[in-house]
PDB file of N, CA and C in Angstrom:
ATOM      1  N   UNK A   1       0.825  -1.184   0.000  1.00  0.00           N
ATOM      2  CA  UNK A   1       0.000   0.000   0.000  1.00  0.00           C
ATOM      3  C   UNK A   1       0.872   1.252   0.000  1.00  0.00           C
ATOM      4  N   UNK A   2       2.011   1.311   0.369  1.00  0.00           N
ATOM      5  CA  UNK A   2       3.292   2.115   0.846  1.00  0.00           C
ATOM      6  C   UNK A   2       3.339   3.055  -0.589  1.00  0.00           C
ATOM      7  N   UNK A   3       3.774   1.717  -1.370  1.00  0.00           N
ATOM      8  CA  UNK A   3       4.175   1.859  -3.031  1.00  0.00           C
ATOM      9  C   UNK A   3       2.984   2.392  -3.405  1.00  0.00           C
ATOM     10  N   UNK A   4       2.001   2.022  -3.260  1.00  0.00           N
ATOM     11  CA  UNK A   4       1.670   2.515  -4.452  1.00  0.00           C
ATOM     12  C   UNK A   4       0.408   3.876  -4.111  1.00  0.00           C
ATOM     13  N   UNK A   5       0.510   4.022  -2.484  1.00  0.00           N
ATOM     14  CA  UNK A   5       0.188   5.435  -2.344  1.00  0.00           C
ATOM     15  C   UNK A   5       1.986   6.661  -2.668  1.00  0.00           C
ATOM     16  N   UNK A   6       2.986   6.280  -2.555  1.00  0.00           N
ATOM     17  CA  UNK A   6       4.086   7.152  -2.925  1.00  0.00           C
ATOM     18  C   UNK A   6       4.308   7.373  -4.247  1.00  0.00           C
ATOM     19  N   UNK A   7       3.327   6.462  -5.083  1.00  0.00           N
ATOM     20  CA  UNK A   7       3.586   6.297  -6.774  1.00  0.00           C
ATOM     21  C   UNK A   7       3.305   8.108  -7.739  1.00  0.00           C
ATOM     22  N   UNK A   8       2.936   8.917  -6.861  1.00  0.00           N
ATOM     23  CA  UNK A   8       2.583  10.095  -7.396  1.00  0.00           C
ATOM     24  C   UNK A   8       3.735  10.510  -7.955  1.00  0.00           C
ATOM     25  N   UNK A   9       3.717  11.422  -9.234  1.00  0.00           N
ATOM     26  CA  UNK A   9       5.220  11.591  -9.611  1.00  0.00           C
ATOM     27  C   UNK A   9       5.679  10.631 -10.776  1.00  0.00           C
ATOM     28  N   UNK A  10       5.745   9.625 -10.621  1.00  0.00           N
ATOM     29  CA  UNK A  10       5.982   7.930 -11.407  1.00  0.00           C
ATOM     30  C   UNK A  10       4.479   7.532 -12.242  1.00  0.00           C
ATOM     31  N   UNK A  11       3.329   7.550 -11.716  1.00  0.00           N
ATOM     32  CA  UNK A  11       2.458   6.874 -11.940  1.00  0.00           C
ATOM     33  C   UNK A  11       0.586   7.777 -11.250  1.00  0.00           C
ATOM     34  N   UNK A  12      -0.212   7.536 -11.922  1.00  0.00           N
ATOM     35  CA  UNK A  12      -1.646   8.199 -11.611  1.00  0.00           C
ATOM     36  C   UNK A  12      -2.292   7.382 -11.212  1.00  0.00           C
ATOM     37  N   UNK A  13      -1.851   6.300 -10.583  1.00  0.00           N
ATOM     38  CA  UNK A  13      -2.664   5.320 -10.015  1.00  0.00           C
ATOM     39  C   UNK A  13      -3.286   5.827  -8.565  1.00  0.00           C
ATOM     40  N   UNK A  14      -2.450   6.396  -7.904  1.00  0.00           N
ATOM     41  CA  UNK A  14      -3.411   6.510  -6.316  1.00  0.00           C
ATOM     42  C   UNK A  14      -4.082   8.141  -6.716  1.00  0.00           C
ATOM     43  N   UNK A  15      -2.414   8.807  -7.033  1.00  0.00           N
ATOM     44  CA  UNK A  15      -3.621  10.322  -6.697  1.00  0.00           C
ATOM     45  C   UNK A  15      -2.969  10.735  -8.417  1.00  0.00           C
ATOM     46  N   UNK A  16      -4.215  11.182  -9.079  1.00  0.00           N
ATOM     47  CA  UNK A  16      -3.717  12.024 -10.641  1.00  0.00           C
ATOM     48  C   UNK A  16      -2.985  13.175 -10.403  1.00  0.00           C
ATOM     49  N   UNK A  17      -3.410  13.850  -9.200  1.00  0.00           N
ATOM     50  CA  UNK A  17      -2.910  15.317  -9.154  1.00  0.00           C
ATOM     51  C   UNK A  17      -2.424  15.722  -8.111  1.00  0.00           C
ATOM     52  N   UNK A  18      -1.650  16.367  -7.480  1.00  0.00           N
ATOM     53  CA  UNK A  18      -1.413  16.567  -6.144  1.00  0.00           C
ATOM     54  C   UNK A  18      -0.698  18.116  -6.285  1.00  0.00           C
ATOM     55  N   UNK A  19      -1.712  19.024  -5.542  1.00  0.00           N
ATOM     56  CA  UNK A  19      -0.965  20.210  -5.718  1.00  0.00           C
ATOM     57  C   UNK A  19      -1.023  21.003  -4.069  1.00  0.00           C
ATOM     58  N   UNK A  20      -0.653  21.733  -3.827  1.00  0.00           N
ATOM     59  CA  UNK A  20      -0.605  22.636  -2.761  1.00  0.00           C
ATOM     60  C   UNK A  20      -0.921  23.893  -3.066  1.00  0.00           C
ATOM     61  N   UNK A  21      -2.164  24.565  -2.346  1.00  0.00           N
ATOM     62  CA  UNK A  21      -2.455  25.962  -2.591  1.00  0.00           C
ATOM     63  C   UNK A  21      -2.563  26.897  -1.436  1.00  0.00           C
ATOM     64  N   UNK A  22      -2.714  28.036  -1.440  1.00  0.00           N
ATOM     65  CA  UNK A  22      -2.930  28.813  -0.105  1.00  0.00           C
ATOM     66  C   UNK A  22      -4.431  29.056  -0.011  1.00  0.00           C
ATOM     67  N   UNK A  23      -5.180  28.421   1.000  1.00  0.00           N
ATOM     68  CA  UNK A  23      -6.575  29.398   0.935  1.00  0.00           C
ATOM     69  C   UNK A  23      -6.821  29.671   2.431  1.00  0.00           C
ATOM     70  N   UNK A  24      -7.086  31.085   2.111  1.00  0.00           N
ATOM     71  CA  UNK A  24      -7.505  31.950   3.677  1.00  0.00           C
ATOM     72  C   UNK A  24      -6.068  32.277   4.571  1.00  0.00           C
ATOM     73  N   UNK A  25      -5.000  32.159   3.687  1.00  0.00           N
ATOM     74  CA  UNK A  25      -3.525  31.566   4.516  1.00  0.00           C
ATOM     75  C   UNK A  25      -3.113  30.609   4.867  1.00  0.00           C
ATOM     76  N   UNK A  26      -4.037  29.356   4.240  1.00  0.00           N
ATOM     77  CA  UNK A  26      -3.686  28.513   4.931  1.00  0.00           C
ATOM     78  C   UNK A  26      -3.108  27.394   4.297  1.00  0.00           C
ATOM     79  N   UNK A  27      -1.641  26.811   3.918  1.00  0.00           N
ATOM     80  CA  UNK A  27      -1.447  25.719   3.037  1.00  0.00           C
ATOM     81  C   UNK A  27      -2.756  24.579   3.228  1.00  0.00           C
ATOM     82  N   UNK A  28      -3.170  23.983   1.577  1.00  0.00           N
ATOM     83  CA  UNK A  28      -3.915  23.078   1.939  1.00  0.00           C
ATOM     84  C   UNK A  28      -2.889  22.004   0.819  1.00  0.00           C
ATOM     85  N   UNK A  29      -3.494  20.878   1.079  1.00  0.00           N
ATOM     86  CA  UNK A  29      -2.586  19.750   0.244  1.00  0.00           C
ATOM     87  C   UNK A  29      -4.085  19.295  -0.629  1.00  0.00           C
ATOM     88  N   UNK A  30      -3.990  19.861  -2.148  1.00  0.00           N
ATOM     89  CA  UNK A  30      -5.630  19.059  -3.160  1.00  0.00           C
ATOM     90  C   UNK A  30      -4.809  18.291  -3.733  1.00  0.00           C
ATOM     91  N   UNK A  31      -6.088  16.812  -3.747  1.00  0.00           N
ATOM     92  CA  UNK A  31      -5.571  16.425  -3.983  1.00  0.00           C
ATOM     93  C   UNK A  31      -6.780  15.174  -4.881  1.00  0.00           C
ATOM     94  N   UNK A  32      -5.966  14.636  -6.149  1.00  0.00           N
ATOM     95  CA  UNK A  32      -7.250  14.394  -7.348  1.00  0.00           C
ATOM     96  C   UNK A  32      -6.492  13.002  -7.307  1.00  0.00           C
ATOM     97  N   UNK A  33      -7.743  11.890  -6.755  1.00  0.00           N
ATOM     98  CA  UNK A  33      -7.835  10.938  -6.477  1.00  0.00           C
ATOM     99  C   UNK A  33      -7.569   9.984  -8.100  1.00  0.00           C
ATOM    100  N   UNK A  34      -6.810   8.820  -8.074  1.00  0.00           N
ATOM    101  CA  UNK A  34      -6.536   8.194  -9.643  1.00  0.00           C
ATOM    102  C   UNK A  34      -7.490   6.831  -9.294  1.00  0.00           C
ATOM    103  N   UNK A  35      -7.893   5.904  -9.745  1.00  0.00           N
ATOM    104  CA  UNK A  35      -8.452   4.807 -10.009  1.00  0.00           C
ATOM    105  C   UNK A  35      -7.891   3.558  -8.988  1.00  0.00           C
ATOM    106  N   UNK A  36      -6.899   3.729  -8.654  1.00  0.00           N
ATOM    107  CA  UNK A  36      -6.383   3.026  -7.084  1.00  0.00           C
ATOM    108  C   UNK A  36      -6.792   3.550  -5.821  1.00  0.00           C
ATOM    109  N   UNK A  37      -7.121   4.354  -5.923  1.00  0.00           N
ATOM    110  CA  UNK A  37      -7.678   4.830  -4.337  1.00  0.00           C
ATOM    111  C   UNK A  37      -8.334   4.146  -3.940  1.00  0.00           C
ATOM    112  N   UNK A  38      -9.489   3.561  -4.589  1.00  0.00           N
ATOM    113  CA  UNK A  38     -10.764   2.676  -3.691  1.00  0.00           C
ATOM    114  C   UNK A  38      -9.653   1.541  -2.827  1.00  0.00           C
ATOM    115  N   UNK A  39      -8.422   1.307  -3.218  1.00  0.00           N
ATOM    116  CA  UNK A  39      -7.717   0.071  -2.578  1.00  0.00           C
ATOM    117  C   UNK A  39      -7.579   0.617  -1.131  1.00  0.00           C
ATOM    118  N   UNK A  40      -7.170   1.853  -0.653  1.00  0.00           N
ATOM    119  CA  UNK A  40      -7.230   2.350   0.560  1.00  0.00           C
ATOM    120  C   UNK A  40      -8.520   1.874   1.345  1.00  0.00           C
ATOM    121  N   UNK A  41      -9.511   2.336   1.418  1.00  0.00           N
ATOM    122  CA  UNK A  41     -10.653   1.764   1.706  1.00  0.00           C
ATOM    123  C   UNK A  41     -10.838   0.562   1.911  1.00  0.00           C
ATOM    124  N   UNK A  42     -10.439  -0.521   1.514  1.00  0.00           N
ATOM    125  CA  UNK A  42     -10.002  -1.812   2.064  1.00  0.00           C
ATOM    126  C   UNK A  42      -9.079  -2.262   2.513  1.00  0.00           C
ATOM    127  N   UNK A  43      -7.766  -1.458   2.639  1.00  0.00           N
ATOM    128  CA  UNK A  43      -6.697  -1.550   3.168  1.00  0.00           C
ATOM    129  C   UNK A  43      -7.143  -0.870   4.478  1.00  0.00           C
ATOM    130  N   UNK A  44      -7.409  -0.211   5.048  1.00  0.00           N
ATOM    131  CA  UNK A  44      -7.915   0.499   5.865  1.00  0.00           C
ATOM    132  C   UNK A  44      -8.726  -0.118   6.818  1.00  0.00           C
ATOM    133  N   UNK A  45      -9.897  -0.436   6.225  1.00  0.00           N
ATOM    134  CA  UNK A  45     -10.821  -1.410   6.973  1.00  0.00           C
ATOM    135  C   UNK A  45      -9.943  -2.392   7.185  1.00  0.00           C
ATOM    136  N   UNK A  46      -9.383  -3.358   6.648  1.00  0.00           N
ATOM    137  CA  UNK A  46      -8.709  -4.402   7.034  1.00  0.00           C
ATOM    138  C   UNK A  46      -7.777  -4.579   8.138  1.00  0.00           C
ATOM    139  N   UNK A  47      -6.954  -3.256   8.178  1.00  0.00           N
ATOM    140  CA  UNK A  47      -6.545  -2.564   9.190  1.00  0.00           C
ATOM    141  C   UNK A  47      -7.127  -2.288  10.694  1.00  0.00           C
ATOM    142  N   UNK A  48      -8.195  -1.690  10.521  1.00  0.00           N
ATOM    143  CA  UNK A  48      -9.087  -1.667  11.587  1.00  0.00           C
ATOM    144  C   UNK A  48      -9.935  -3.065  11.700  1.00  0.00           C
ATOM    145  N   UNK A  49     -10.441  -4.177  11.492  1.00  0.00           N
ATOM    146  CA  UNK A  49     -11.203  -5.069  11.528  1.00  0.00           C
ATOM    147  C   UNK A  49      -9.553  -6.026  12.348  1.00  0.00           C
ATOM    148  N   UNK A  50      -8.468  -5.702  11.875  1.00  0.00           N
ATOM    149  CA  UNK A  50      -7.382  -6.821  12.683  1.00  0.00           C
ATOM    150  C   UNK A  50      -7.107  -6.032  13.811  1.00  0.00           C
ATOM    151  N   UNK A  51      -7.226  -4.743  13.888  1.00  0.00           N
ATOM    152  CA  UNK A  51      -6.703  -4.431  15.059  1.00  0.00           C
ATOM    153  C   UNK A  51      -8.060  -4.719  16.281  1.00  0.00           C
ATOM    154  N   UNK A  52      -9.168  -4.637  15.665  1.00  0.00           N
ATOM    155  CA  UNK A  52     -10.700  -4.924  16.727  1.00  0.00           C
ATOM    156  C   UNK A  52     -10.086  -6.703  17.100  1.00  0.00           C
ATOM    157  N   UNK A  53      -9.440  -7.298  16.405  1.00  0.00           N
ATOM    158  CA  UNK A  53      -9.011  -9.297  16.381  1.00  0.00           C
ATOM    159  C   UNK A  53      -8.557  -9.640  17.066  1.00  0.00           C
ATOM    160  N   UNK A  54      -7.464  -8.801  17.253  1.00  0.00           N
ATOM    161  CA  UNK A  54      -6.421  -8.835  18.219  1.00  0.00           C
ATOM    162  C   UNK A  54      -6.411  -8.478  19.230  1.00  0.00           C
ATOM    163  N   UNK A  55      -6.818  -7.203  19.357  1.00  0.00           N
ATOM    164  CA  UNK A  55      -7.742  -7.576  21.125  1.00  0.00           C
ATOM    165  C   UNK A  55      -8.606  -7.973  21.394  1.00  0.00           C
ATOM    166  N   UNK A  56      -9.365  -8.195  20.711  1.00  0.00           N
ATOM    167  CA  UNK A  56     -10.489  -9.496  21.117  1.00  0.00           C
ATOM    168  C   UNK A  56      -9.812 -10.606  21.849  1.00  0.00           C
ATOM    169  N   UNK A  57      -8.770 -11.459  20.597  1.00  0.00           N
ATOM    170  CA  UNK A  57      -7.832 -12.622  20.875  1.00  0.00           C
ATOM    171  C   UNK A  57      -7.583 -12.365  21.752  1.00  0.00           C
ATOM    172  N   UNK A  58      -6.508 -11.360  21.904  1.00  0.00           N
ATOM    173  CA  UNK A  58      -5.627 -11.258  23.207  1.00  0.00           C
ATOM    174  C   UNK A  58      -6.666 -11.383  24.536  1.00  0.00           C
ATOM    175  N   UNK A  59      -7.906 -10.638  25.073  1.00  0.00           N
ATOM    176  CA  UNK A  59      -8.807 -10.758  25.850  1.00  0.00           C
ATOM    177  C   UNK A  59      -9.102 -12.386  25.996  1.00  0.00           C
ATOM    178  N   UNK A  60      -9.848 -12.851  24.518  1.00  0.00           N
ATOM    179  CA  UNK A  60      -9.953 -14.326  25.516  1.00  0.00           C
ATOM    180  C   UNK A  60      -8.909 -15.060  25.664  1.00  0.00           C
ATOM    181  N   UNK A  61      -7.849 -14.991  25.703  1.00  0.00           N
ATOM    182  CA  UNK A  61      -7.260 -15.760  25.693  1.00  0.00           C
ATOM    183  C   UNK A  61      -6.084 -15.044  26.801  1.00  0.00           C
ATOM    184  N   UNK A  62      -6.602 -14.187  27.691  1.00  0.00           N
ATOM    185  CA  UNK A  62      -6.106 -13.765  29.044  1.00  0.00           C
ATOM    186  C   UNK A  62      -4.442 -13.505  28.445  1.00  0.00           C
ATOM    187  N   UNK A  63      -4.080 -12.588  27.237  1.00  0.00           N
ATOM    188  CA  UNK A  63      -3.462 -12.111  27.170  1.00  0.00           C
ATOM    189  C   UNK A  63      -2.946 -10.864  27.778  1.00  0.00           C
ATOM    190  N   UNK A  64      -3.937 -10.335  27.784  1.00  0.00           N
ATOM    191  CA  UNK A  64      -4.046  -9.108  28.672  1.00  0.00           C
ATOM    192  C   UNK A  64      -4.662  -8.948  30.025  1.00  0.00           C
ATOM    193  N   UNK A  65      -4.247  -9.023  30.896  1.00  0.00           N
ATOM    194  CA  UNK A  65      -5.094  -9.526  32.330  1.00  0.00           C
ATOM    195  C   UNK A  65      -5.847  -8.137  32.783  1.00  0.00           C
ATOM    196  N   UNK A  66      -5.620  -6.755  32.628  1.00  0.00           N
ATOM    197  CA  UNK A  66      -6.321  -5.650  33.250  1.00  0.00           C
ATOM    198  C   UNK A  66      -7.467  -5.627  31.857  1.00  0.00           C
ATOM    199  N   UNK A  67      -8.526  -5.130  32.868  1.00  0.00           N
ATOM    200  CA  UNK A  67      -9.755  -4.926  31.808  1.00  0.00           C
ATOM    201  C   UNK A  67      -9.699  -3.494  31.333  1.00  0.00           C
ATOM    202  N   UNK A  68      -8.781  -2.398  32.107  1.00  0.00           N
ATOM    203  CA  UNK A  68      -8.925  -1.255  31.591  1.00  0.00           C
ATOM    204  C   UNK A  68      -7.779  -1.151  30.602  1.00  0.00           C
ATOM    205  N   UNK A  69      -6.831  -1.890  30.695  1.00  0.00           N
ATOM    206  CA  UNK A  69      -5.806  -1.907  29.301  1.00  0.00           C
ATOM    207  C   UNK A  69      -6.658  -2.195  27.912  1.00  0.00           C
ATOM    208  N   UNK A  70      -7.434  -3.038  28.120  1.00  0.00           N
ATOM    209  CA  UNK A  70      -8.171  -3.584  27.051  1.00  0.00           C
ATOM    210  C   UNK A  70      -8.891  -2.767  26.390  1.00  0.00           C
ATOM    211  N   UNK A  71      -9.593  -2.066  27.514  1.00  0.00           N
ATOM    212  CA  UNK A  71     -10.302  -0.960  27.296  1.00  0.00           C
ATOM    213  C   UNK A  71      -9.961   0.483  26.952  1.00  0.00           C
ATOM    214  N   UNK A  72      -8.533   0.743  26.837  1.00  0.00           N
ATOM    215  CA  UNK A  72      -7.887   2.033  26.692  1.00  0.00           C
ATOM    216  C   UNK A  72      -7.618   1.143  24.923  1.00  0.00           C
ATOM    217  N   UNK A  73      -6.817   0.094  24.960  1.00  0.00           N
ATOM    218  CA  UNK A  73      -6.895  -0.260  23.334  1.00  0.00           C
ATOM    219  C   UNK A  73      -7.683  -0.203  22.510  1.00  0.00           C
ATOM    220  N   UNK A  74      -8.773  -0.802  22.761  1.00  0.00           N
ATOM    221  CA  UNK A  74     -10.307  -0.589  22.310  1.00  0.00           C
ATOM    222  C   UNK A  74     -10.781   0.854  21.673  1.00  0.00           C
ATOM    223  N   UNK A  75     -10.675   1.596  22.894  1.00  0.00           N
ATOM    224  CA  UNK A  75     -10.440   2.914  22.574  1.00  0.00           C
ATOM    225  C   UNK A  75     -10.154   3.626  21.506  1.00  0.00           C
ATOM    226  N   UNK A  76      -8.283   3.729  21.783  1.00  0.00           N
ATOM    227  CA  UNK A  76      -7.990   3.949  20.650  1.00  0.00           C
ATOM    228  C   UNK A  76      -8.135   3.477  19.244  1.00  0.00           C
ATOM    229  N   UNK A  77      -8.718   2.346  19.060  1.00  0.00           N
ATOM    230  CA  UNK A  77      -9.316   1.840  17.801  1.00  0.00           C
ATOM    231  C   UNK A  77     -10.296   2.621  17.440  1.00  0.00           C
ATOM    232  N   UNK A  78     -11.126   2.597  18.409  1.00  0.00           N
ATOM    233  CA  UNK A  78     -12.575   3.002  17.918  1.00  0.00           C
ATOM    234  C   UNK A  78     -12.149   4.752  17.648  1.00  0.00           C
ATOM    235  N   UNK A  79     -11.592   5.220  18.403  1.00  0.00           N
ATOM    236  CA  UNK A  79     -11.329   6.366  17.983  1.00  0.00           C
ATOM    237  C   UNK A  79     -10.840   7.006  17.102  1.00  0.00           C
ATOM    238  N   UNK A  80      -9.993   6.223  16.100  1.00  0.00           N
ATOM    239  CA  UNK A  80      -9.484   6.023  14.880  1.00  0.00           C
ATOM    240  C   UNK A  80     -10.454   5.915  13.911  1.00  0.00           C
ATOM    241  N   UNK A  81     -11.061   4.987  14.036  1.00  0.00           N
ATOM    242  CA  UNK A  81     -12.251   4.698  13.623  1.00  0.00           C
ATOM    243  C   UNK A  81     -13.158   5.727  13.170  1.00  0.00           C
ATOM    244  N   UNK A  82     -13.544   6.761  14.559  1.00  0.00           N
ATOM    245  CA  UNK A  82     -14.398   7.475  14.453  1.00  0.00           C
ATOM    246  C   UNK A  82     -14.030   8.735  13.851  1.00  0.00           C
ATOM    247  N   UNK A  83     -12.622   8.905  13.920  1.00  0.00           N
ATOM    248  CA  UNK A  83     -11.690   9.875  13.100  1.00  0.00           C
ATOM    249  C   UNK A  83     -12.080   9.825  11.891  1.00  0.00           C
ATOM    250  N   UNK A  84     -11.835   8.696  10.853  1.00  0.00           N
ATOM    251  CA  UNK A  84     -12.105   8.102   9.627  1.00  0.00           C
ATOM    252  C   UNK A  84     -13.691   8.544   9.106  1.00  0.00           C
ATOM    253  N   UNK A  85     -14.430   8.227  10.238  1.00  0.00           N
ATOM    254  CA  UNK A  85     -16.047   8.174   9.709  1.00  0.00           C
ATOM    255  C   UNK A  85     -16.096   9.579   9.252  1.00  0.00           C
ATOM    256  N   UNK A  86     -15.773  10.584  10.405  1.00  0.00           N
ATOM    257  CA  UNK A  86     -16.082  11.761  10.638  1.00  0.00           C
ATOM    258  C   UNK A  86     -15.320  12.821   9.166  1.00  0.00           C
ATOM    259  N   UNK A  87     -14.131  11.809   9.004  1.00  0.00           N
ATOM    260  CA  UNK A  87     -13.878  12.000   7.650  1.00  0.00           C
ATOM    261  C   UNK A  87     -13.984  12.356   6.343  1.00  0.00           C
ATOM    262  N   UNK A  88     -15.020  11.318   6.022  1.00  0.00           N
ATOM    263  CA  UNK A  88     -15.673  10.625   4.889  1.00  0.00           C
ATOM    264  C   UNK A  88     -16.787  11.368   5.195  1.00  0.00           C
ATOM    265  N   UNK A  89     -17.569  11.447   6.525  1.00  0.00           N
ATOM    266  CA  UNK A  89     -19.105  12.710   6.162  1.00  0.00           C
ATOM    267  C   UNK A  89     -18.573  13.691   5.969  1.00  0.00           C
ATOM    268  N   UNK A  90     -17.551  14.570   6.692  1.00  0.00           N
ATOM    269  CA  UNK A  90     -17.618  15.737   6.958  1.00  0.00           C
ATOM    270  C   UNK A  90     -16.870  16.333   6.237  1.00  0.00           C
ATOM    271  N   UNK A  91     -17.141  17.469   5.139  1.00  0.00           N
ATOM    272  CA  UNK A  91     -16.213  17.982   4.438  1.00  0.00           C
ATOM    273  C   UNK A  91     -15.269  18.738   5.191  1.00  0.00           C
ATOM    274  N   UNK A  92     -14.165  18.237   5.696  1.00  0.00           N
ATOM    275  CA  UNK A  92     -13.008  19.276   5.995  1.00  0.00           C
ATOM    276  C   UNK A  92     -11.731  19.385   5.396  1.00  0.00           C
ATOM    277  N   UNK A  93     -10.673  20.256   5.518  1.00  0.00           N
ATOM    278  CA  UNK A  93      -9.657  20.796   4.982  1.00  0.00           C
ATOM    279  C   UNK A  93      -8.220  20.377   5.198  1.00  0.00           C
ATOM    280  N   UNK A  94      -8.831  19.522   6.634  1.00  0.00           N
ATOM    281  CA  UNK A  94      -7.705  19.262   7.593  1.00  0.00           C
ATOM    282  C   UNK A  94      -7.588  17.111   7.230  1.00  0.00           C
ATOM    283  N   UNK A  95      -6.534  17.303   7.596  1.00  0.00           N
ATOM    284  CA  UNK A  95      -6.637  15.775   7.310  1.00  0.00           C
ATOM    285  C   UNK A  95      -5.894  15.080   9.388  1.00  0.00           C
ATOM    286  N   UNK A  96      -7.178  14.676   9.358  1.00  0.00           N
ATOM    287  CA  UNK A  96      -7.457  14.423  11.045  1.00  0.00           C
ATOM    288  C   UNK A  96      -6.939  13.020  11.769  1.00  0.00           C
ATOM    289  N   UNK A  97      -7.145  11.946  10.568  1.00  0.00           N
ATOM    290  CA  UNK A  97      -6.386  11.071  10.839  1.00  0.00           C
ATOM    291  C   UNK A  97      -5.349  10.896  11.148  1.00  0.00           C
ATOM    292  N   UNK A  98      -4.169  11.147  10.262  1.00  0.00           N
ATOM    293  CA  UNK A  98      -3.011  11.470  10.409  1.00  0.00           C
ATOM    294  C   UNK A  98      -2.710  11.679  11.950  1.00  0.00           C
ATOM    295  N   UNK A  99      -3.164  12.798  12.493  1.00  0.00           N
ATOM    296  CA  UNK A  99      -2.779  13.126  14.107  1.00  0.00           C
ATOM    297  C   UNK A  99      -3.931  12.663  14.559  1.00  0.00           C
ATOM    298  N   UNK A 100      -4.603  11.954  14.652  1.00  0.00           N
ATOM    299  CA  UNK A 100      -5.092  10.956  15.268  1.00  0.00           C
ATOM    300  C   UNK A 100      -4.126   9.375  15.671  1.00  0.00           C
ATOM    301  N   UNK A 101      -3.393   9.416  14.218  1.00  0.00           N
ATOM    302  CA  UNK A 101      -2.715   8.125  14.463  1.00  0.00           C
ATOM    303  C   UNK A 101      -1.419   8.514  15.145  1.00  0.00           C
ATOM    304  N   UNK A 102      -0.723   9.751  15.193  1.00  0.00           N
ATOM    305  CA  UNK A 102       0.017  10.736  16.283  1.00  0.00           C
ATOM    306  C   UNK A 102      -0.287  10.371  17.787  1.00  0.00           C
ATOM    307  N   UNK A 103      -1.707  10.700  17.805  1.00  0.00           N
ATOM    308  CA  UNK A 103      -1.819  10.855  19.231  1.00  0.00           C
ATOM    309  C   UNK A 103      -2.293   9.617  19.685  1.00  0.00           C
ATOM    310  N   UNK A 104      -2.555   8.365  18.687  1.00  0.00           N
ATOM    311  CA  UNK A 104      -3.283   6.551  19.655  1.00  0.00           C
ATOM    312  C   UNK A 104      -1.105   6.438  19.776  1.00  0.00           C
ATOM    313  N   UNK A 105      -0.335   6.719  18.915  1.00  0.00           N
ATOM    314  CA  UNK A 105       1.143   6.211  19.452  1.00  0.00           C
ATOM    315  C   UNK A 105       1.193   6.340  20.505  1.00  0.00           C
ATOM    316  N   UNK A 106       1.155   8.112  20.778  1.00  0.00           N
ATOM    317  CA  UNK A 106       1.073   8.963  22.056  1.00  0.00           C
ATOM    318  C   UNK A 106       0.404   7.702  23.233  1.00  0.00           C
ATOM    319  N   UNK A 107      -0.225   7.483  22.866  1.00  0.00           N
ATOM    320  CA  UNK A 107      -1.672   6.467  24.245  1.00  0.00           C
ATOM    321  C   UNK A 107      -1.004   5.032  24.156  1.00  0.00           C
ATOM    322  N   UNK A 108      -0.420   4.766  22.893  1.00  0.00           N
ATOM    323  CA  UNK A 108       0.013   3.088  23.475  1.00  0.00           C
ATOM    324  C   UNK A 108       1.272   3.037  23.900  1.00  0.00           C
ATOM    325  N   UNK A 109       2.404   4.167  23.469  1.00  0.00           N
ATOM    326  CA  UNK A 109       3.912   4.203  24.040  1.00  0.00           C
ATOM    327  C   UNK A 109       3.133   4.511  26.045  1.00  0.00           C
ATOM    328  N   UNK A 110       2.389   5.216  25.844  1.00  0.00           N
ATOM    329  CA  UNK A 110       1.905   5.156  27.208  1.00  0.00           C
ATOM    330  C   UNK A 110       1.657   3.889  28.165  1.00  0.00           C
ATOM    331  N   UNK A 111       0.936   3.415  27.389  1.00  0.00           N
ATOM    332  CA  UNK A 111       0.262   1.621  28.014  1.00  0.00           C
ATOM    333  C   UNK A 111       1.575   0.624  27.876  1.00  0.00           C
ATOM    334  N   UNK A 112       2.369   1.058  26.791  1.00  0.00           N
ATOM    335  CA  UNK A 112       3.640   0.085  27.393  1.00  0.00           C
ATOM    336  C   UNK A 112       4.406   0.224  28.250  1.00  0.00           C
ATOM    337  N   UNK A 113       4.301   1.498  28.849  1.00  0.00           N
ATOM    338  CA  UNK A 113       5.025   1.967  30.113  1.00  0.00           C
ATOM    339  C   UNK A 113       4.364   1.515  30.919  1.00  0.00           C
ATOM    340  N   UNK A 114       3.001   1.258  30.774  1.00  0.00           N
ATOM    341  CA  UNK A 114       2.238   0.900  31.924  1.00  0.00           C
ATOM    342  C   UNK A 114       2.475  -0.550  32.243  1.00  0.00           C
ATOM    343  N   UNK A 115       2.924  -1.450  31.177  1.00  0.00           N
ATOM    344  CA  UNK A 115       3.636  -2.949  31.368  1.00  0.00           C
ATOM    345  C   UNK A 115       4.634  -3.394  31.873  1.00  0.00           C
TER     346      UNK A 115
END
């Protein structure tokens, strides 16, 4: 997925266009989606559907013995998650995920300290 979202430049498969403009002062990154993009969208989900697996697994299978560890992981999934949704409805400018996935590091370098 690496490849062939970096393919811009080389190839129009993920994004046709990628430009940077100023609006209101504010750098934005536009950006004109190529005929590979829908692969994100299942790369993504797939992503999130293993990370919901794995703590599941880990839970029954008393990998994780505190219920609030489980529950701070959980968390940050779903919150990712809800990053994504909020995404896809909401027309914004900002791309939220990104520091979303910033700040679940932020929360699990945390929980491994907590181990």
């Amino acid at each position: 997925m690496f490849l062939i979202a970096s393919s811009p430049g080389y190839l129009d498969i993920y994004y046709k266009a990628v430009t940077l403009e100023v609006i209101n002062g504010v750098t934005v990154l536009c950006k004109e989606y190529g005929s590979w993009h829908c692969l994100y969208l299942f790369y993504l989900l797939g992503y999130f559907v293993s990370m919901v697996a794995v703590i599941l697994i880990a839970v029954a299978k008393k990998k994780i013995q505190s219920p609030i560890k489980s529950i701070l992981l959980a968390m940050i999934v779903f919150v990712n998650i809800g990053v994504w949704l909020l995404e896809q409805l909401v027309k914004l400018d900002f791309e939220f995920l990104s520091v979303s996935y910033i700040i679940s590091e932020l929360f699990l370098l945390g929980l491994y300290m907590m181990f």
